[in-house]
Protein backbone atom coordinates (compact mmCIF):
# COMPACT_ATOMS: atom_id res chain seq x y z
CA UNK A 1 176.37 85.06 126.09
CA UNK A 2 174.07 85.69 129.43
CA UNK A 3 174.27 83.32 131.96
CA UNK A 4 172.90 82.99 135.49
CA UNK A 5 175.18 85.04 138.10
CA UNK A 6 176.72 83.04 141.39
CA UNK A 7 178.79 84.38 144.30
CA UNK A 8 182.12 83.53 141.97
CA UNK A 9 180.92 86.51 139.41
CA UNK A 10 180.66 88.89 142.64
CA UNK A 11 184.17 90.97 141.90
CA UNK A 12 183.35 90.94 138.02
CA UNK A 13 179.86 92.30 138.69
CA UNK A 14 180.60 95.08 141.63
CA UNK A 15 183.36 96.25 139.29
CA UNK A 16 180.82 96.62 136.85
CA UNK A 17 178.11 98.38 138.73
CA UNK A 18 179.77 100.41 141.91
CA UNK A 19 181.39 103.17 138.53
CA UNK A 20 177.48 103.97 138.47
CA UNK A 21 176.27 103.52 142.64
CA UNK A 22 173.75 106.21 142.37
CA UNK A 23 172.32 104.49 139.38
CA UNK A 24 172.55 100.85 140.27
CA UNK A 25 171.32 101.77 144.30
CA UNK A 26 168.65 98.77 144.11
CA UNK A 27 171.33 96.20 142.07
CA UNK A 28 173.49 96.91 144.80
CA UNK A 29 171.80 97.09 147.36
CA UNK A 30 169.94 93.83 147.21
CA UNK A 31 173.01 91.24 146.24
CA UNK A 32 174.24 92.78 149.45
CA UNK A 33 171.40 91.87 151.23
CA UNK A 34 170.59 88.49 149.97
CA UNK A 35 173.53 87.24 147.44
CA UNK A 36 172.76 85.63 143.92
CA UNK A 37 170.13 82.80 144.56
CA UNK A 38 167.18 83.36 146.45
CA UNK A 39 163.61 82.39 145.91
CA UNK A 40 163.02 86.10 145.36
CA UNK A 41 165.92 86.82 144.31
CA UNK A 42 167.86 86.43 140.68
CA UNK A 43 170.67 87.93 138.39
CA UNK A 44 171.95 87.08 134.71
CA UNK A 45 174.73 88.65 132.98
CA UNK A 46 175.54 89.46 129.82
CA UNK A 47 179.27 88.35 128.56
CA UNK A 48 180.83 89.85 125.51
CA UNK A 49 182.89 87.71 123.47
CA UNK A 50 185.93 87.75 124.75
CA UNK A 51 184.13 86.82 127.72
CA UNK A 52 183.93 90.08 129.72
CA UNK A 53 180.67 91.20 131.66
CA UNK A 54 178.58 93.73 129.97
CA UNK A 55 175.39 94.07 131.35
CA UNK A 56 172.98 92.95 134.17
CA UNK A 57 169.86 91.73 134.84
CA UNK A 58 168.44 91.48 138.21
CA UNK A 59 164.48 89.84 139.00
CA UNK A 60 163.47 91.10 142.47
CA UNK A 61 160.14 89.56 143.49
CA UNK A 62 158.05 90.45 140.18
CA UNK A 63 160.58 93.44 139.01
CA UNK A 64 162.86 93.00 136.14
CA UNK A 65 166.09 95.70 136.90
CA UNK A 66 168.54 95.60 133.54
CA UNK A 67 171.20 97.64 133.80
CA UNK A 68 174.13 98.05 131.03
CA UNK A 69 177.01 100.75 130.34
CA UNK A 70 177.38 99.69 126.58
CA UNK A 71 175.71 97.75 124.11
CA UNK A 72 174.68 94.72 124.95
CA UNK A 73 171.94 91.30 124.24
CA UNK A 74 168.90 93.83 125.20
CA UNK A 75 166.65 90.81 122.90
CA UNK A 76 168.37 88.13 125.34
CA UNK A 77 167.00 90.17 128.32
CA UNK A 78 163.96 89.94 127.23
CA UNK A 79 163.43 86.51 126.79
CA UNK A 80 164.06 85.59 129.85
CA UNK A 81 161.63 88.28 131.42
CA UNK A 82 158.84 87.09 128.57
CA UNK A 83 159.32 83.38 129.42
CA UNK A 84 158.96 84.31 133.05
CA UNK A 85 154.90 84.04 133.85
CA UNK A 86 155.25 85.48 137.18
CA UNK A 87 156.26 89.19 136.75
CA UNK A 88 154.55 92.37 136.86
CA UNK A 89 157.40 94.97 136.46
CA UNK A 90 160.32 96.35 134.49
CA UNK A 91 162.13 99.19 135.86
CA UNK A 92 165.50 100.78 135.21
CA UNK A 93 166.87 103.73 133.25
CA UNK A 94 165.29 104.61 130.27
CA UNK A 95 168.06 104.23 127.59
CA UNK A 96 168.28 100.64 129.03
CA UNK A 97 164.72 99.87 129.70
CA UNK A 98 163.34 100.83 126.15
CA UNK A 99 166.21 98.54 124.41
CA UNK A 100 164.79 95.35 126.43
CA UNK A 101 161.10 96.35 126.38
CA UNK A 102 161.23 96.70 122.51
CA UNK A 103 161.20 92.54 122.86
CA UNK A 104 159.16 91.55 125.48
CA UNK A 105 156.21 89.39 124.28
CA UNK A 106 154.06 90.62 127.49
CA UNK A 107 151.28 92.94 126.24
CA UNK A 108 152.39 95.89 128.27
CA UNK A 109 149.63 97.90 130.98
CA UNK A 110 150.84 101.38 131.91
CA UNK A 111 154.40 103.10 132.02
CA UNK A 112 155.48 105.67 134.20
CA UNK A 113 158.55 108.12 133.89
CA UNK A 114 159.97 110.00 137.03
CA UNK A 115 163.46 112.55 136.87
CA UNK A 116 166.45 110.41 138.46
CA UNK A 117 169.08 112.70 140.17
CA UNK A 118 172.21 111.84 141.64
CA UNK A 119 174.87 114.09 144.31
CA UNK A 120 178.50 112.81 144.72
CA UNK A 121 180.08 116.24 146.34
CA UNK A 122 179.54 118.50 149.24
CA UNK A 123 180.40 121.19 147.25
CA UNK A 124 176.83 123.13 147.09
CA UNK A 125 175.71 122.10 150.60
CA UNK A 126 175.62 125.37 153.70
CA UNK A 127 176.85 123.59 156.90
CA UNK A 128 175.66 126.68 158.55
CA UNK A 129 172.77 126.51 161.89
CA UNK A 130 172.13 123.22 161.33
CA UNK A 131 172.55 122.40 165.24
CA UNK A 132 168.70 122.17 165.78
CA UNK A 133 169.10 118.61 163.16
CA UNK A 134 168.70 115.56 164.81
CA UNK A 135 169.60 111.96 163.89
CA UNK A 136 166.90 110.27 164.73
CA UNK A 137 166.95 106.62 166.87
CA UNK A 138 164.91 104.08 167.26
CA UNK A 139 163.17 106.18 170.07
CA UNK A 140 162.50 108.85 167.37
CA UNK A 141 160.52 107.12 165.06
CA UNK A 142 156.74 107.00 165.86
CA UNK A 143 156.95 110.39 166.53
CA UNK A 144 158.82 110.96 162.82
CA UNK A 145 156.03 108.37 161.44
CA UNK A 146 153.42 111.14 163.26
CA UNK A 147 154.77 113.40 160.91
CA UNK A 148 154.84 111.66 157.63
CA UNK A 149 151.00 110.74 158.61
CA UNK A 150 150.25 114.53 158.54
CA UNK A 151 150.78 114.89 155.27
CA UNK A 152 148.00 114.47 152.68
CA UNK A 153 151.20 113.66 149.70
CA UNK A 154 152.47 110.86 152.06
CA UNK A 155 151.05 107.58 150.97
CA UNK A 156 152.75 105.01 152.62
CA UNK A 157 152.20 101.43 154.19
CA UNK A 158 155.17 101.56 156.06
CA UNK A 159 154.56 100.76 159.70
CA UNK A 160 156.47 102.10 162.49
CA UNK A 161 158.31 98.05 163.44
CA UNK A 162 159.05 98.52 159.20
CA UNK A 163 160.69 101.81 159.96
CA UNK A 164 162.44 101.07 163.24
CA UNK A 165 163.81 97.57 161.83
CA UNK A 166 165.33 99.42 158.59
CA UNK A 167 166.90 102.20 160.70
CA UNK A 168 168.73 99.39 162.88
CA UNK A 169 169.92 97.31 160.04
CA UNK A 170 171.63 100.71 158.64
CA UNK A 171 169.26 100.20 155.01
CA UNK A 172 167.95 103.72 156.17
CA UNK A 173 168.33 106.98 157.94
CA UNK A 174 166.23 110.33 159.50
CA UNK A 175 167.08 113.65 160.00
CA UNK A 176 164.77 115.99 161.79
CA UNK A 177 163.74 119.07 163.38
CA UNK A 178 161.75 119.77 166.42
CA UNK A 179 159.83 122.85 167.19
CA UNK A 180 156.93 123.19 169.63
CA UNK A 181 157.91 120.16 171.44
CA UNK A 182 156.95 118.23 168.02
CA UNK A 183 158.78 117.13 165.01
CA UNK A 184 157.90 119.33 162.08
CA UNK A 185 160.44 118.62 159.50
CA UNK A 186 162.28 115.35 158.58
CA UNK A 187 164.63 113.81 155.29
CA UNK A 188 165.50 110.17 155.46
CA UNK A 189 167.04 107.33 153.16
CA UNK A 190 166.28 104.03 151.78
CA UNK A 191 167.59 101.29 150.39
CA UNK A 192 171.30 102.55 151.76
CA UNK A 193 174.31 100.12 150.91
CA UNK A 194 178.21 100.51 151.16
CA UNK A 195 178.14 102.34 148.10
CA UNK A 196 175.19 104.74 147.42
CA UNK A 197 171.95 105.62 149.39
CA UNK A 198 168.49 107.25 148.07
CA UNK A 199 166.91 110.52 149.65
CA UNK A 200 163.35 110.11 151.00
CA UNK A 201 160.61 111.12 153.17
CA UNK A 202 161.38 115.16 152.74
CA UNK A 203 158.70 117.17 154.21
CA UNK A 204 157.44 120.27 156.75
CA UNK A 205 154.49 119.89 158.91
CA UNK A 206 151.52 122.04 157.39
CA UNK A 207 151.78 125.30 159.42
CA UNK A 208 155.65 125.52 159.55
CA UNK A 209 156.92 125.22 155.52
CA UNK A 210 158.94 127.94 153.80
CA UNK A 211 161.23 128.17 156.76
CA UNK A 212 164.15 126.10 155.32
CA UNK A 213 163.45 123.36 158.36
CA UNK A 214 163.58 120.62 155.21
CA UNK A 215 166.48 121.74 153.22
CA UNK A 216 168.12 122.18 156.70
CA UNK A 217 167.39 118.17 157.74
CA UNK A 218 168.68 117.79 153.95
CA UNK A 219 171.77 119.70 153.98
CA UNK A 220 172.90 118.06 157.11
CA UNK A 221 171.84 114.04 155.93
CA UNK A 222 173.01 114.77 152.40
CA UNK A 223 176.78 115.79 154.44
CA UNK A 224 176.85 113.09 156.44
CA UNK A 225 176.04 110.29 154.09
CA UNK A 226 178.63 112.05 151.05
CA UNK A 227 181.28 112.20 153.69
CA UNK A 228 181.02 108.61 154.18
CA UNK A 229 182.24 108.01 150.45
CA UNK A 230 178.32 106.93 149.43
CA UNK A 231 176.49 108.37 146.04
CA UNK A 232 173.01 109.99 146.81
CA UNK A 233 170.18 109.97 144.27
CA UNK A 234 165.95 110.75 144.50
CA UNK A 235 163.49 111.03 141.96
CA UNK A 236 161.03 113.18 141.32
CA UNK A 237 158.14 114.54 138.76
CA UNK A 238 157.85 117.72 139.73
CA UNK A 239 160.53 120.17 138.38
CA UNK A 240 159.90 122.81 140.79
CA UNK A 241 161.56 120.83 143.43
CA UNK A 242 163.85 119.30 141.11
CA UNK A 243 165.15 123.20 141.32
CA UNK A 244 165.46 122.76 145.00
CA UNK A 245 167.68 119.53 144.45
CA UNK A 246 169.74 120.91 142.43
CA UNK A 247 170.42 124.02 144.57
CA UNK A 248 172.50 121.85 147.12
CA UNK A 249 174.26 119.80 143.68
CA UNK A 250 171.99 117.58 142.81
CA UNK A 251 171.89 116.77 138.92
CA UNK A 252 169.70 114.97 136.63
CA UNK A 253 170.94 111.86 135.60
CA UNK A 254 168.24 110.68 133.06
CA UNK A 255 164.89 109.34 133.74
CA UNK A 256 164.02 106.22 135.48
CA UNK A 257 161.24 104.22 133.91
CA UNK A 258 158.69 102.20 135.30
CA UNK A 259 156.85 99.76 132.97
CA UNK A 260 153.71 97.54 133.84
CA UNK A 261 153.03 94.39 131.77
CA UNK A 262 149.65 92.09 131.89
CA UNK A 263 150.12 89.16 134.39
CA UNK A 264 149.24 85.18 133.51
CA UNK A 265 150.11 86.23 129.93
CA UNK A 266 150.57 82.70 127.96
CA UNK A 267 152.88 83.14 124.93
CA UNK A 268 151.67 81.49 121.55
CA UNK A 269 154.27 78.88 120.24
C-alpha cells in the first residue's frame, strides 16, 4: 500500500533511511529542512502487508527521489510520478531507479550515470601537516568563490550571499589553503544534515596542483565531519580521481542515475 507521508510517519521513515545516510543524503536532508508537506515538497511510502514501511518516494521541486532496501510497489511509484504533469526528473540509485522507470508513461529525454561513493571511517585518512587548513567563515568566502571562478571545470551559479547563507545555516562547509597571500586550494560540503554530508568543490588553483594542497583540505574536512558521527559520499565520472577517493577510504557504492523525461506530456486514457 503507498500512502502520502505526514510528520506521524517521521520515526518509521528515519529508521528506514538513516541505516543508508550516505545514500539517502538528499531524503534526509530535505524532510529536515522543510518536513512532509510543502508546496515543493512531497513524500509517499510504500507499506508491506503487515503494514511495515518499505520504500520511499520523495518529489523535490520537479525531481522524483525513490529510494527502497527491498522489494517493493516500483509500478506504484511510477504512477504517481506519470500522473504528475509537472516534473522533469528522476534521480536515485540505479537498482532503484530502473525498477520505477521501467513504468513511467513519460517518454523519457536523456539519462545520465555518475560513480556514487561513500566514507564512514577515518581509518585511511594522514592527520599529518595539515596546520596550514583553514575552516573557512563567512569572511572567507568571496575570496574561496575567487577560486572556484578560476577554474575552467567549475560551472556554477552559485553566488557568494548563496554560499555565505548555506555556510551559516550549517547545510555546508570549506576547507582551504592559502599560499601567496591567496587561496589556492579548497574542499567543501553540501547538502549536510545530522546524519551524512556530500564532498564538493575540490580543486587547486592552476599554477599550484600536484602539491597535495587538495587532498590536504580533504583529509582534514573528511576528519572533522566523520568524527562528528556523519556518513560522507561524492560522485564522480572520472575513475582516475575515483582512485584518489578511494586512497583516503572512500568506496563505490553503486551508481547514481539521473533520468530526464519530456515535460507537458498528456497521457492517453
Amino acid at each position: 500500500m503507498i500512502r502520502r507521508l505526514t510528520e506521524a510517519d517521521h520515526t518509521e521513515c528515519i529508521s528506514l533511511l538513516t541505516p543508508y545516510a550516505a545514500e539517502n543524503l538528499f531524503i534526509l536532508g530535505d524532510i529536515e529542512a522543510f518536513g512532509y508537506d510543502q508546496p515543493f515538497q512531497k513524500l509517499w511510502g510504500d507499506f508491506s502487508d503487515d503494514g511495515e514501511l518499505r520504500a520511499v518516494l520523495m518529489k523535490y521541486e520537479k525531481n522524483y527521489i525513490p529510494f527502497a532496501s527491498t522489494a517493493f510497489d516500483a509500478e506504484g511509484f511510477a504512477s504517481i510520478i506519470s500522473e504528475d504533469q509537472d516534473f522533469l526528473m528522476v534521480s536515485g540509485l540505479e537498482h532503484v531507479t530502473e525498477q520505477v522507470e521501467a513504468y513511467i508513461k513519460h517518454p523519457s529525454q536523456s539519462r545520465r550515470k555518475l560513480y556514487y561513493a561513500k566514507c564512514d571511517n577515518v581509518e585511511k585518512l594522514s592527520l599529518t601537516n595539515l596546520k596550514e587548513v583553514m575552516n573557512a567563515s563567512s569572511e572567507d568566502i568571496p575570496s574561496i568563490h575567487e577560486l572556484h571562478n578560476s577554474i575552467d571545470e567549475f560551472n556554477t551559479s552559485e553566488t557568494v550571499e548563496e554560499k555565505q547563507r548555506n555556510l551559516e545555516k550549517g547545510i555546508s562547509r570549506t576547507y582551504y589553503l592559502s599560499l601567496d597571500g591567496q587561496v589556492v586550494s579548497a574542499a567543501s560540503t553540501a547538502a549536510e544534515n545530522s546524519q551524512s554530508a556530500m564532498i564538493v568543490g575540490v580543486c587547486t588553483r592552476p599554477g599550484y596542483k600536484r602539491k597535495g594542497y587538495a587532498t590536504k583540505c580533504m583529509m582534514k574536512l573528511c576528519y572533522d565531519v566523520l568524527t562528528e558521527g556523519k556518513d560522507l559520499c561524492l560522485f564522480y565520472d572520472n575513475p582516475e580521481a575515483g582512485n584518489i577517493y578511494k586512497r583516503i577510504g572512500f568506496r563505490d557504492i553503486e551508481k547514481w542515475t539521473m533520468s530526464y523525461f519530456e515535460t507537458n506530456y498528456a497521457m492517453s486514457l
